[in-house]
PDB file of N, CA and C in Angstrom:
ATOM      1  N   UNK A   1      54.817  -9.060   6.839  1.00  0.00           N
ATOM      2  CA  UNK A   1      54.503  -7.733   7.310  1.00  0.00           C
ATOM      3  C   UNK A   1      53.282  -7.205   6.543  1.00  0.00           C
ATOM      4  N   UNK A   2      52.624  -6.750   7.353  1.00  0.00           N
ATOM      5  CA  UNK A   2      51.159  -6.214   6.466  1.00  0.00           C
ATOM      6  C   UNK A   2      51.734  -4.951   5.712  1.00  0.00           C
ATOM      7  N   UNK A   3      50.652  -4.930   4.801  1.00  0.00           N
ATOM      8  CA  UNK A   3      51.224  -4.421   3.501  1.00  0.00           C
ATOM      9  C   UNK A   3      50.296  -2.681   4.038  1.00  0.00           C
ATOM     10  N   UNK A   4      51.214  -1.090   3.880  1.00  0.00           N
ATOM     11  CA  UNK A   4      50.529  -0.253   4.376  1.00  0.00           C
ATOM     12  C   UNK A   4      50.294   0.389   3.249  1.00  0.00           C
ATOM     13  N   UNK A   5      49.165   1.470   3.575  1.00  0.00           N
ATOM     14  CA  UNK A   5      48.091   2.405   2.303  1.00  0.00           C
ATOM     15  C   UNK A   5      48.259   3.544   2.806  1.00  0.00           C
ATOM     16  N   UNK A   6      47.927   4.273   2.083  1.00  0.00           N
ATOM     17  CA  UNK A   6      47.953   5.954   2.294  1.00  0.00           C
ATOM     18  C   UNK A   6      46.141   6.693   2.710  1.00  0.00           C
ATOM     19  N   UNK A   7      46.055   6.856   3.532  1.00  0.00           N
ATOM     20  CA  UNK A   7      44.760   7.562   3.974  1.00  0.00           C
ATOM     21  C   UNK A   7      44.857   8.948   4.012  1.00  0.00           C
ATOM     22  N   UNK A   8      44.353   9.966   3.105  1.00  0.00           N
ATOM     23  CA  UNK A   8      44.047  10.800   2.880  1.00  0.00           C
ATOM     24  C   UNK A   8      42.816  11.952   3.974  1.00  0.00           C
ATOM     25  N   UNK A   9      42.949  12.715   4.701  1.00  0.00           N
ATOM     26  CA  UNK A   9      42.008  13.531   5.837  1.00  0.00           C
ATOM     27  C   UNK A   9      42.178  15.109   5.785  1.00  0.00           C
ATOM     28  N   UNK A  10      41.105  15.725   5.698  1.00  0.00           N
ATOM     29  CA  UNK A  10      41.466  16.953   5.913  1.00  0.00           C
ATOM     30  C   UNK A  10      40.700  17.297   7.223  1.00  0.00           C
ATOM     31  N   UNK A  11      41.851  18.088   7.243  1.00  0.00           N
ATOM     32  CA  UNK A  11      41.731  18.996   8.768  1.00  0.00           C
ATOM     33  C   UNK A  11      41.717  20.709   8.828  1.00  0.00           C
ATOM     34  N   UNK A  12      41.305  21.424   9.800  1.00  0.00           N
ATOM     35  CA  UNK A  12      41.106  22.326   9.818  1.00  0.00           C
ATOM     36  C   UNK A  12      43.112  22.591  10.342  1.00  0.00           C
ATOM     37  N   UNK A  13      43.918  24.009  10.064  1.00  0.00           N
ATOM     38  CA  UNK A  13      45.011  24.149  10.038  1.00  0.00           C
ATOM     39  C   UNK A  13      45.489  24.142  11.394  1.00  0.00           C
ATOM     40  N   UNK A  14      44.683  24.503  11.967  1.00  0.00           N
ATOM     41  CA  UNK A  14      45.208  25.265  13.378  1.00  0.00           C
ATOM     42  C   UNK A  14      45.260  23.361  14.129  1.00  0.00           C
ATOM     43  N   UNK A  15      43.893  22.859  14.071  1.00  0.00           N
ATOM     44  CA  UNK A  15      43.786  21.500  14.320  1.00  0.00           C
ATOM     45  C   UNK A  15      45.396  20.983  14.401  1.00  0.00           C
ATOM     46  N   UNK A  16      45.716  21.123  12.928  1.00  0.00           N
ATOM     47  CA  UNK A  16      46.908  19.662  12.724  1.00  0.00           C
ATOM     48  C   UNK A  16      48.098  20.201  13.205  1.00  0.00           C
ATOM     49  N   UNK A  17      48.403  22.092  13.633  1.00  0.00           N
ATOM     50  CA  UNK A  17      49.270  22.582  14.238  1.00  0.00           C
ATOM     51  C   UNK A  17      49.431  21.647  15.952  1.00  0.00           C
ATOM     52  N   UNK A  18      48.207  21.874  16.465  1.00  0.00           N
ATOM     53  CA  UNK A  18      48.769  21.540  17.322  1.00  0.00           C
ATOM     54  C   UNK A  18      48.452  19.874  18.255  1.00  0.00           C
ATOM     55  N   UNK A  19      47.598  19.264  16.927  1.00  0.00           N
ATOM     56  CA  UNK A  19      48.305  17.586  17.187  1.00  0.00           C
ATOM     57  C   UNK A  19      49.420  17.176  16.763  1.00  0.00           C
ATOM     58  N   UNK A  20      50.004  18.274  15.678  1.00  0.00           N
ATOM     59  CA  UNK A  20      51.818  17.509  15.373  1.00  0.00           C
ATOM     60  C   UNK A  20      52.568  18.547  17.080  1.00  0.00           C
ATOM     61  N   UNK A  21      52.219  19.572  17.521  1.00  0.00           N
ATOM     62  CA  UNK A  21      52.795  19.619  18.571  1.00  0.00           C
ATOM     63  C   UNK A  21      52.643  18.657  19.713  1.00  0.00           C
ATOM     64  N   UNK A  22      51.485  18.194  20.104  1.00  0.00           N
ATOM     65  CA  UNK A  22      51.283  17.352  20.802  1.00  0.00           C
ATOM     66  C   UNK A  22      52.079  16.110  20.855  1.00  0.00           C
ATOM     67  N   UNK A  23      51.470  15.766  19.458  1.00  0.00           N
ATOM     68  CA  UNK A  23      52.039  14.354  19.533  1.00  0.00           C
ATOM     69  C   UNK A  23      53.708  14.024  19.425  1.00  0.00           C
ATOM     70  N   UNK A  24      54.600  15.386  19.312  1.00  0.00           N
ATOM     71  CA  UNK A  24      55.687  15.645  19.316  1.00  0.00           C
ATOM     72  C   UNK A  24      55.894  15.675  21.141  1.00  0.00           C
ATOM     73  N   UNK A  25      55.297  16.061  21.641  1.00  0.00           N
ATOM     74  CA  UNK A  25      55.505  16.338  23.003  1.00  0.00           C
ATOM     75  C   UNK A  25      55.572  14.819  23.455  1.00  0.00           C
ATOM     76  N   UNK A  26      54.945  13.729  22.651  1.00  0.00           N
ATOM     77  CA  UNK A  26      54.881  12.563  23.276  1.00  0.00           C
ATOM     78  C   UNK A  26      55.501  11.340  22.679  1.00  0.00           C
ATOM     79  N   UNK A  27      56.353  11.980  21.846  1.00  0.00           N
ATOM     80  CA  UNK A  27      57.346  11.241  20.755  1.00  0.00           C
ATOM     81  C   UNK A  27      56.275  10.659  19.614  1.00  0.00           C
ATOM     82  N   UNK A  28      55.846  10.967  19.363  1.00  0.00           N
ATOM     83  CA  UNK A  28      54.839  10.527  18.350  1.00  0.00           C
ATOM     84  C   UNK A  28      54.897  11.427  17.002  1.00  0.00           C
ATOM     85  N   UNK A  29      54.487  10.368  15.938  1.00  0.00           N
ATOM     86  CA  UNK A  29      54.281  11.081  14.848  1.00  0.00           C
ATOM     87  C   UNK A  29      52.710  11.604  14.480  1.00  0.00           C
ATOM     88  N   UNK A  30      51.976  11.979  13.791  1.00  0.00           N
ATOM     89  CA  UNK A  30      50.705  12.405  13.713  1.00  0.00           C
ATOM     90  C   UNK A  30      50.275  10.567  13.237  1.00  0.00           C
ATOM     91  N   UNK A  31      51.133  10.345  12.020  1.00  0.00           N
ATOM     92  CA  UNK A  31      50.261   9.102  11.614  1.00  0.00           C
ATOM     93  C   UNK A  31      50.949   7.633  13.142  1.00  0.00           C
ATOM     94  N   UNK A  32      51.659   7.905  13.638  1.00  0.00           N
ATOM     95  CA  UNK A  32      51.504   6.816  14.242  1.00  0.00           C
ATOM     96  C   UNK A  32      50.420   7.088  15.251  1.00  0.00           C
ATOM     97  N   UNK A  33      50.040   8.165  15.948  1.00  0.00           N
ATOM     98  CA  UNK A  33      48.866   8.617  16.791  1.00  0.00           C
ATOM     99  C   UNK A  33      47.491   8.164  15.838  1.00  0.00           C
ATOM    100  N   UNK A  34      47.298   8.732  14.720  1.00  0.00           N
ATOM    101  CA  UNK A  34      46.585   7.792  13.415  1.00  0.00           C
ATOM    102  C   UNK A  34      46.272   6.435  13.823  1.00  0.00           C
ATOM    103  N   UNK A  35      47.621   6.018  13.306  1.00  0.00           N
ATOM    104  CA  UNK A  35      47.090   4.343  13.555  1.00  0.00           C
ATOM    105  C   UNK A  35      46.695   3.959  15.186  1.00  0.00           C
ATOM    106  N   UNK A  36      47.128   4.353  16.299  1.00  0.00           N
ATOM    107  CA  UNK A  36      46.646   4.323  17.360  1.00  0.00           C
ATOM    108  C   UNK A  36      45.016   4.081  17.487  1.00  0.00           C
ATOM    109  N   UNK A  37      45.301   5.138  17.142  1.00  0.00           N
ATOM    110  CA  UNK A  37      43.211   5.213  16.926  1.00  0.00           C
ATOM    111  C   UNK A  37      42.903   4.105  16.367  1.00  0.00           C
ATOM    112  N   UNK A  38      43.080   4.246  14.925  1.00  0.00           N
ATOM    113  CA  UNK A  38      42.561   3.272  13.864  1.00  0.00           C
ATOM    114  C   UNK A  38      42.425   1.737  14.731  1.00  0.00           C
ATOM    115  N   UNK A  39      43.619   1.414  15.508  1.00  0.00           N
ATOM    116  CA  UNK A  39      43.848   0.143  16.074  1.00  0.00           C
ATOM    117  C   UNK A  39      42.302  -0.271  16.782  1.00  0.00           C
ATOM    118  N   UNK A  40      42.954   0.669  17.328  1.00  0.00           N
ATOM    119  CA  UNK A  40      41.489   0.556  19.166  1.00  0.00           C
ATOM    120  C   UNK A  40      40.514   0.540  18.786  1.00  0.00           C
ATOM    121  N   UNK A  41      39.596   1.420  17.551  1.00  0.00           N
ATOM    122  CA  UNK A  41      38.713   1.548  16.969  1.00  0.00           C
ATOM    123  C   UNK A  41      38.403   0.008  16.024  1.00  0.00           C
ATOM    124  N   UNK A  42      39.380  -0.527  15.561  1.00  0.00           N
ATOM    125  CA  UNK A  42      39.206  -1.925  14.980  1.00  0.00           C
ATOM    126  C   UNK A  42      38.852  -2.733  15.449  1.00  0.00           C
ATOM    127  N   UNK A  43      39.507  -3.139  17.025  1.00  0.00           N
ATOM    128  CA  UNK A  43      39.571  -3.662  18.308  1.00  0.00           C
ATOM    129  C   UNK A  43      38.331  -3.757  18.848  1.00  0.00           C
ATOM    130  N   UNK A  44      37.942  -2.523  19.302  1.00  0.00           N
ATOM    131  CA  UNK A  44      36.725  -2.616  20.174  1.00  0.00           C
ATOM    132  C   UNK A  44      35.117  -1.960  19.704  1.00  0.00           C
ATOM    133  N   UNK A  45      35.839  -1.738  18.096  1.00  0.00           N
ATOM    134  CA  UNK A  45      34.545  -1.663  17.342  1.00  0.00           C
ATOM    135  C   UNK A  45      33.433  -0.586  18.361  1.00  0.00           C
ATOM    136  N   UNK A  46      34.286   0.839  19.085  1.00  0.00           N
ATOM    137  CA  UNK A  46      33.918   1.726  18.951  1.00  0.00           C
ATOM    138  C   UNK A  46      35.093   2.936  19.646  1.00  0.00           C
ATOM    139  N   UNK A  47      34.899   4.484  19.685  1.00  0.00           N
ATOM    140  CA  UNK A  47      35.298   5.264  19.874  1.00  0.00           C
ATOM    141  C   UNK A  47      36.397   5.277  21.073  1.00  0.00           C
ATOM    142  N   UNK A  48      37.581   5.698  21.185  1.00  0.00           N
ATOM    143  CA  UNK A  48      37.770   5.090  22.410  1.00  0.00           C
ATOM    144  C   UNK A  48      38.103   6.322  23.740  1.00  0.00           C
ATOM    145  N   UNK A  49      36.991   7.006  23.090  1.00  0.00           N
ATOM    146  CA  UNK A  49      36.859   8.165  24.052  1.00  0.00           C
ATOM    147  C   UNK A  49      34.882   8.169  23.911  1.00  0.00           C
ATOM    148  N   UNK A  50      35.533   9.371  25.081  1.00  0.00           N
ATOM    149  CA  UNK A  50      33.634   9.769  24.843  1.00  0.00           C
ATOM    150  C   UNK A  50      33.489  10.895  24.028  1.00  0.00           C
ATOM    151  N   UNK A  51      32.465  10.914  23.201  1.00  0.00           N
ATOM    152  CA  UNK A  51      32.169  11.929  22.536  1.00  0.00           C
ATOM    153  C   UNK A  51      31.332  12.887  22.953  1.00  0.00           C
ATOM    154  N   UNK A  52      31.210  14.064  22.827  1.00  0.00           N
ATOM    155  CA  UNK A  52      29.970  14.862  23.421  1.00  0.00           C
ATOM    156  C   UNK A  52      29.386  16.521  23.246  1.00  0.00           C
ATOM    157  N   UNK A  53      28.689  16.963  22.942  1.00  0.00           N
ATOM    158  CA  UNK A  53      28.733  18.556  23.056  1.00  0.00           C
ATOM    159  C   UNK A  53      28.782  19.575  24.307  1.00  0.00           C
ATOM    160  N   UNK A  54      29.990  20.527  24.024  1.00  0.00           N
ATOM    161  CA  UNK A  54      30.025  21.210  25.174  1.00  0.00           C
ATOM    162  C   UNK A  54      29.080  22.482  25.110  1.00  0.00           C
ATOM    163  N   UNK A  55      28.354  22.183  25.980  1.00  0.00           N
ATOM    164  CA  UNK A  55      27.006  22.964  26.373  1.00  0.00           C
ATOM    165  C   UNK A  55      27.472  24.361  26.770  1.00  0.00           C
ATOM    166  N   UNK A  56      28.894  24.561  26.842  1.00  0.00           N
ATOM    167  CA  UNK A  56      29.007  26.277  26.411  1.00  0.00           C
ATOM    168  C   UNK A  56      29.149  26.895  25.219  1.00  0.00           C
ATOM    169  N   UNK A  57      29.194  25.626  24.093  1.00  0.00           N
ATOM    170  CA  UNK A  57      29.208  26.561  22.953  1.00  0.00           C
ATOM    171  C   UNK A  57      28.006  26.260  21.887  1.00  0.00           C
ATOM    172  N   UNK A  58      26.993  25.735  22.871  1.00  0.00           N
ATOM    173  CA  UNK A  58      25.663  25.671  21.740  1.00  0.00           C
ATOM    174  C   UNK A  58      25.001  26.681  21.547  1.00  0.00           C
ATOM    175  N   UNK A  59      24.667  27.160  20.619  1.00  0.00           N
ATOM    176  CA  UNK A  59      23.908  28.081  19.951  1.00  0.00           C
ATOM    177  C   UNK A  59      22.961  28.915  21.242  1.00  0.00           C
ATOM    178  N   UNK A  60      22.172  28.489  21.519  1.00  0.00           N
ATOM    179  CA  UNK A  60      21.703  29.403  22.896  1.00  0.00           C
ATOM    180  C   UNK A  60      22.505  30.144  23.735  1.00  0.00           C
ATOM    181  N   UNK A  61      23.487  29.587  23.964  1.00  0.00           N
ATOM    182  CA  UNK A  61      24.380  30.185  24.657  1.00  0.00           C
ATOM    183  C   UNK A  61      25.909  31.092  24.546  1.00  0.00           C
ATOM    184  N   UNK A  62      25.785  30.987  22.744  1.00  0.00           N
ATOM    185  CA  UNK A  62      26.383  31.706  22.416  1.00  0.00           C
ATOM    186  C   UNK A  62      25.777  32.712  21.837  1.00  0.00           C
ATOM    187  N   UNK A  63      24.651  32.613  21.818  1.00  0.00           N
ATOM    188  CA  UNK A  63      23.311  33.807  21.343  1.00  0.00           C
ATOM    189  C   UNK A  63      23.670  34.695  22.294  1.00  0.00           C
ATOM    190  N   UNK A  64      23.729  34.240  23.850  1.00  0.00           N
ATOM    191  CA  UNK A  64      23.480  34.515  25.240  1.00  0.00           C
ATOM    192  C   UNK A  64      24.847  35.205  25.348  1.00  0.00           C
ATOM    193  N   UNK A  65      25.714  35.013  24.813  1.00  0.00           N
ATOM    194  CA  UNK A  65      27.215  35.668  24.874  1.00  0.00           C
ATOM    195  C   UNK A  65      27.069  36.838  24.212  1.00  0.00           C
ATOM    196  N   UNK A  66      26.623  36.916  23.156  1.00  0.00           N
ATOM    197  CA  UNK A  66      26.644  37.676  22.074  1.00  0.00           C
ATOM    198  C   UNK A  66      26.112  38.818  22.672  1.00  0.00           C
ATOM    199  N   UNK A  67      24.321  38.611  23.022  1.00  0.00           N
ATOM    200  CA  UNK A  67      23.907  39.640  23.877  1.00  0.00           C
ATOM    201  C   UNK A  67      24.649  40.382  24.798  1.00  0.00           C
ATOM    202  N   UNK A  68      25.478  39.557  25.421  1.00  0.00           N
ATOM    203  CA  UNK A  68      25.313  39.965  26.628  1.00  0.00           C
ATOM    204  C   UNK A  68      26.912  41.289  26.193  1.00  0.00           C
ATOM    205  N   UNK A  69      27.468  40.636  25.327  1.00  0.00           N
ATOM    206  CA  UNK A  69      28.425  41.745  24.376  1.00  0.00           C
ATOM    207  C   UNK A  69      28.334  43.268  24.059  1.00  0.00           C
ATOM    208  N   UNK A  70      26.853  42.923  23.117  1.00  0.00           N
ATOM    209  CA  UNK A  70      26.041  43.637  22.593  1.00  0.00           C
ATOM    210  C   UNK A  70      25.757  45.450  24.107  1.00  0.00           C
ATOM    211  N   UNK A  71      25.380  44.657  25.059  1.00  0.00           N
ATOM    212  CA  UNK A  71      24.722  45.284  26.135  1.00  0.00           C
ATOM    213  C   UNK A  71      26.133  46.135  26.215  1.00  0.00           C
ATOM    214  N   UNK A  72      27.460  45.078  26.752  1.00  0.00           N
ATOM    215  CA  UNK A  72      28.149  46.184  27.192  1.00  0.00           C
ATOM    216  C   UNK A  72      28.755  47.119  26.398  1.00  0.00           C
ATOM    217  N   UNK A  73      28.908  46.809  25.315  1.00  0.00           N
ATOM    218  CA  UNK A  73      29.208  47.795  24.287  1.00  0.00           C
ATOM    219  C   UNK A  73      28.358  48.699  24.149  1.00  0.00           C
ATOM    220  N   UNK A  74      26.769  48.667  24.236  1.00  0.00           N
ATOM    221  CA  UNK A  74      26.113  49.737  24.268  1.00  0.00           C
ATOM    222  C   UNK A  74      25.804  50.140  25.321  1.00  0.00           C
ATOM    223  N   UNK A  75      26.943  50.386  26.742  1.00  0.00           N
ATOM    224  CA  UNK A  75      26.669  50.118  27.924  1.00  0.00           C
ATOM    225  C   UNK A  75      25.439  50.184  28.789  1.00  0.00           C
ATOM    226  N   UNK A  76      24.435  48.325  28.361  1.00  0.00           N
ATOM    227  CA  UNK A  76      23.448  48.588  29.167  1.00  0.00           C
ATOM    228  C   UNK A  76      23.023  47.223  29.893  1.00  0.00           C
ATOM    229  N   UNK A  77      25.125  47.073  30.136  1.00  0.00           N
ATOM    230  CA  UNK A  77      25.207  45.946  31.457  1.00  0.00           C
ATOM    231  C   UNK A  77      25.603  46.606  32.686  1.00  0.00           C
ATOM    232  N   UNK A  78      24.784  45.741  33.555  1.00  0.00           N
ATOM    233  CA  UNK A  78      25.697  46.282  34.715  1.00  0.00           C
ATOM    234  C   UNK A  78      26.053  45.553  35.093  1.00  0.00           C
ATOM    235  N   UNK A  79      27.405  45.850  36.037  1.00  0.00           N
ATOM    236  CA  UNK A  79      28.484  45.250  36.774  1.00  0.00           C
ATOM    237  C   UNK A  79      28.684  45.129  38.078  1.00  0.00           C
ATOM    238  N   UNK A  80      28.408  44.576  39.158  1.00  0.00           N
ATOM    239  CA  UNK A  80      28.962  45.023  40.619  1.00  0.00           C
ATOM    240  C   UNK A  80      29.945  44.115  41.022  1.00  0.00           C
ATOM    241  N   UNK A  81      30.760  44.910  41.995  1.00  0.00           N
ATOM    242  CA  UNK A  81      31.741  44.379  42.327  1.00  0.00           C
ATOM    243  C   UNK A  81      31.561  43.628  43.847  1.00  0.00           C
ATOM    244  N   UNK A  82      32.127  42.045  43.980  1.00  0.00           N
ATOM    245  CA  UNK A  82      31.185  41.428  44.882  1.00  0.00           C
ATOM    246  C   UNK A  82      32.913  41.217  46.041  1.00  0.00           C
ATOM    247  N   UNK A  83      32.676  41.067  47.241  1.00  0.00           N
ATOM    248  CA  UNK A  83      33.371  41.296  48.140  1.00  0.00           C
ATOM    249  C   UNK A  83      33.896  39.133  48.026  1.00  0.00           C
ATOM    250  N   UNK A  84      35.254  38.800  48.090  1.00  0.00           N
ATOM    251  CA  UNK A  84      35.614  37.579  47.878  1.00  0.00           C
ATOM    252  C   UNK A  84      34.997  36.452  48.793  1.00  0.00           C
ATOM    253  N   UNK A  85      35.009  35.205  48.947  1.00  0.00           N
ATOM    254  CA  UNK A  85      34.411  35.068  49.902  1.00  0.00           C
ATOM    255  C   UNK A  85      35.573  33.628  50.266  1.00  0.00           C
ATOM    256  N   UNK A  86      35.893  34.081  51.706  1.00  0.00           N
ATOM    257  CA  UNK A  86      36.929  33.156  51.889  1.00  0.00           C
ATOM    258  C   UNK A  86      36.232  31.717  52.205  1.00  0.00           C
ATOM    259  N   UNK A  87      37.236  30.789  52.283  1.00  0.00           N
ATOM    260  CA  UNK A  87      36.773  29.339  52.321  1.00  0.00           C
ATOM    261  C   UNK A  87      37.669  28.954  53.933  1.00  0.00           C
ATOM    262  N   UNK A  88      37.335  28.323  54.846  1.00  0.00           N
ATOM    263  CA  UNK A  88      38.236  27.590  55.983  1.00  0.00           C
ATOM    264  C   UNK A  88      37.882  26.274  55.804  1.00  0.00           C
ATOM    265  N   UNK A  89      39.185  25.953  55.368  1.00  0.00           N
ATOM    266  CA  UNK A  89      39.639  24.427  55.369  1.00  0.00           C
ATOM    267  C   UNK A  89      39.488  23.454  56.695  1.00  0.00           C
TER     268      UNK A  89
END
């Protein structure tokens, strides 16, 4: 039997709240979800997802949030209210 080690990670709190819920939802422990990874990642000698940035929370566009905050709090957004627009299937 291979002989096991202790790997040490820090995480942000809220993070490890809700991968031990998760991985509870899926009978899993955090470190056997751990080694999961670790496996696949050994295996196929890369990620076994895609990695990527979500382009709603890059800096421009949370600049662009901020403003747009800014405005209505100093109310100098405007708002109209747009009539729904049905769809036929």
């Amino acid at each position: 039997m291979a002989r096991t080690v202790n790997v040490n990670i820090k995480m942000d709190e809220d993070v490890k709240k809700r991968m031990e819920w998760a991985c509870s939802e899926m009978g899993l422990s955090m470190s056997a979800a751990i080694t999961i990874f670790a496996k696949k990642v050994g295996r196929e000698f890369r990620i076994p997802f895609e990695v990527s940035a979500d382009p709603f929370y890059s800096e421009s566009n949370l600049r662009h949030l901020e403003k747009i905050m800014q405005d209505t709090k100093e109310g100098k957004a405007h708002f109209a209210e747009h009539d729904l627009i049905e769809v036929d299937e």
